[in-house]
Protein backbone atom coordinates (compact mmCIF):
# COMPACT_ATOMS: atom_id res chain seq x y z
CA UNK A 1 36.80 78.29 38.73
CA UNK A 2 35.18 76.11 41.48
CA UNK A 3 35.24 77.24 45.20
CA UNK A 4 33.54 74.98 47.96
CA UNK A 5 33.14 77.07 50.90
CA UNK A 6 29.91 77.85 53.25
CA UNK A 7 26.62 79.34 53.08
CA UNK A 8 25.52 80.63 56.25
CA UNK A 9 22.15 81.26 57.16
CA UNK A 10 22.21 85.15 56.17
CA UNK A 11 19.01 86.46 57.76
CA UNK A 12 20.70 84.71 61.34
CA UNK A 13 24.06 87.68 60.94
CA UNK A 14 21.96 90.40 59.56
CA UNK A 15 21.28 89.98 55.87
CA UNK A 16 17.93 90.29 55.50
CA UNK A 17 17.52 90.80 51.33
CA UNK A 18 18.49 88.40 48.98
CA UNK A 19 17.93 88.10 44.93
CA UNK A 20 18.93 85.96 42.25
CA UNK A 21 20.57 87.86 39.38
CA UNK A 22 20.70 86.73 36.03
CA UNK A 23 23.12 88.90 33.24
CA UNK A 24 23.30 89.12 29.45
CA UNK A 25 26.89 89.32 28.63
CA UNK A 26 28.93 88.73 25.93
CA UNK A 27 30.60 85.18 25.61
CA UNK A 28 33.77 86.53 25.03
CA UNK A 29 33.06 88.24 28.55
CA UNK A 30 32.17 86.21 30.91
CA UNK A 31 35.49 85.33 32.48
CA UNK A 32 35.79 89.14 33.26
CA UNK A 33 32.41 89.62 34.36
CA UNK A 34 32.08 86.70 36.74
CA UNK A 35 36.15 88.23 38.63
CA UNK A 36 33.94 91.49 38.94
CA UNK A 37 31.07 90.10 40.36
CA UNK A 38 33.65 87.91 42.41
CA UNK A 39 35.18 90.49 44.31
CA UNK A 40 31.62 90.70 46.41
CA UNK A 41 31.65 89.26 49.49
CA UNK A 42 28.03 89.51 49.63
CA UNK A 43 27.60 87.24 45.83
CA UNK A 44 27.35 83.56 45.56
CA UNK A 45 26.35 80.69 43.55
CA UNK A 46 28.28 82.29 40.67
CA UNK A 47 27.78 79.75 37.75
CA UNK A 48 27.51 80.56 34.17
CA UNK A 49 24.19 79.01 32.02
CA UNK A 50 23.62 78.05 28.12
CA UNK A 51 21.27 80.75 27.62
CA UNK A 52 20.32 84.48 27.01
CA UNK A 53 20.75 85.05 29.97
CA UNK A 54 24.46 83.46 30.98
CA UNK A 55 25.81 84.69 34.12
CA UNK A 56 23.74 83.70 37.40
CA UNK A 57 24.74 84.09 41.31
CA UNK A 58 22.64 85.34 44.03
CA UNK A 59 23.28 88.31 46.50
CA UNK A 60 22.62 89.09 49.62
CA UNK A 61 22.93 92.69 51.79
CA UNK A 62 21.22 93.63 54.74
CA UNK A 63 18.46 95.62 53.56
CA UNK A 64 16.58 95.90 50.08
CA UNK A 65 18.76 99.12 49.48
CA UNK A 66 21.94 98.43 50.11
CA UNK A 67 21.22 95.17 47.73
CA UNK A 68 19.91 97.43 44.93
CA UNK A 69 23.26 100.09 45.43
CA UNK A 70 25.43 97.09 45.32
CA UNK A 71 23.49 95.27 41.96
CA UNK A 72 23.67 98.79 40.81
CA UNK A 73 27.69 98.65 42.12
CA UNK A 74 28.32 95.20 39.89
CA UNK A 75 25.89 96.24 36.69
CA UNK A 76 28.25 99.95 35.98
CA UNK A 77 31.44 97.98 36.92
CA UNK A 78 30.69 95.33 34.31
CA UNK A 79 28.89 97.86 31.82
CA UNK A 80 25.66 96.49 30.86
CA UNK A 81 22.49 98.41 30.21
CA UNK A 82 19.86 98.01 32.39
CA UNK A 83 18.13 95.67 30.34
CA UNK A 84 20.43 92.83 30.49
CA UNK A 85 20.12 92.37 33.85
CA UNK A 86 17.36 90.09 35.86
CA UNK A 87 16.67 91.01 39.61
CA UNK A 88 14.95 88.39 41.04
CA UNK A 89 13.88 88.73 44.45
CA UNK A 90 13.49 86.05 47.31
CA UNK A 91 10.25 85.59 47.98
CA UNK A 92 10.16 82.45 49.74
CA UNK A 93 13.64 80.48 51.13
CA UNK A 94 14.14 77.25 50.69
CA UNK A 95 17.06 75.57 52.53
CA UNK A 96 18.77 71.93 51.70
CA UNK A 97 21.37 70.59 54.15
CA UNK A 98 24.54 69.46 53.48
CA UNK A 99 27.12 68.12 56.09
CA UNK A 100 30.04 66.99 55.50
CA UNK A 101 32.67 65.12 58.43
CA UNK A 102 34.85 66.89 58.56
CA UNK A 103 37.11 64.22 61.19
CA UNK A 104 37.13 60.96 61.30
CA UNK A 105 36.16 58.89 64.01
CA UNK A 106 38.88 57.08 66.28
């Protein structure tokens, strides 16, 4: 499923954690597990990898706890074990611009 939509700058309306996820699932799972993770508002950059590791997106939350409760939230909903999940922290942000025009000129 593709979905073009926008990425805000999250610290700017009050998110102030943000990690990158990677999960271990199951080929014959990852349709289900990336609608799971989908119904976050709070998840995106949900793509799926050739690797181990298969299912990537990042999340954001306002604070480093409520980001933990809500990984915690997708990892029991999907039903992995701990160790099949990667929670890696921003440390550093790095921003690239995109605009698009959106009318045309007259």
């Amino acid at each position: 499923m593709l979905r073009i939509g926008p990425i805000f700058d999250s610290a700017k309306i009050g998110l102030n954690a943000s990690t990158l996820v990677a999960l271990r699932v199951d080929t014959t799972r990852v349709d289900e597990v990336a609608q799971i993770i989908n119904q976050h508002d709070n998840v995106s950059h949900n793509y799926q990898r050739d690797n181990e590791y298969n299912i990537w997106f990042t999340l954001t939350a306002q604070n480093d706890q409520e980001l933990n409760q809500t990984l915690e939230q997708i990892r029991q909903k999907i039903d992995v074990p701990k160790q099949d999940v990667l929670n890696l922290p921003t440390r550093q942000l790095f921003k690239i611009n995109v605009l698009f025009q959106l009318t045309t000129k007259t």
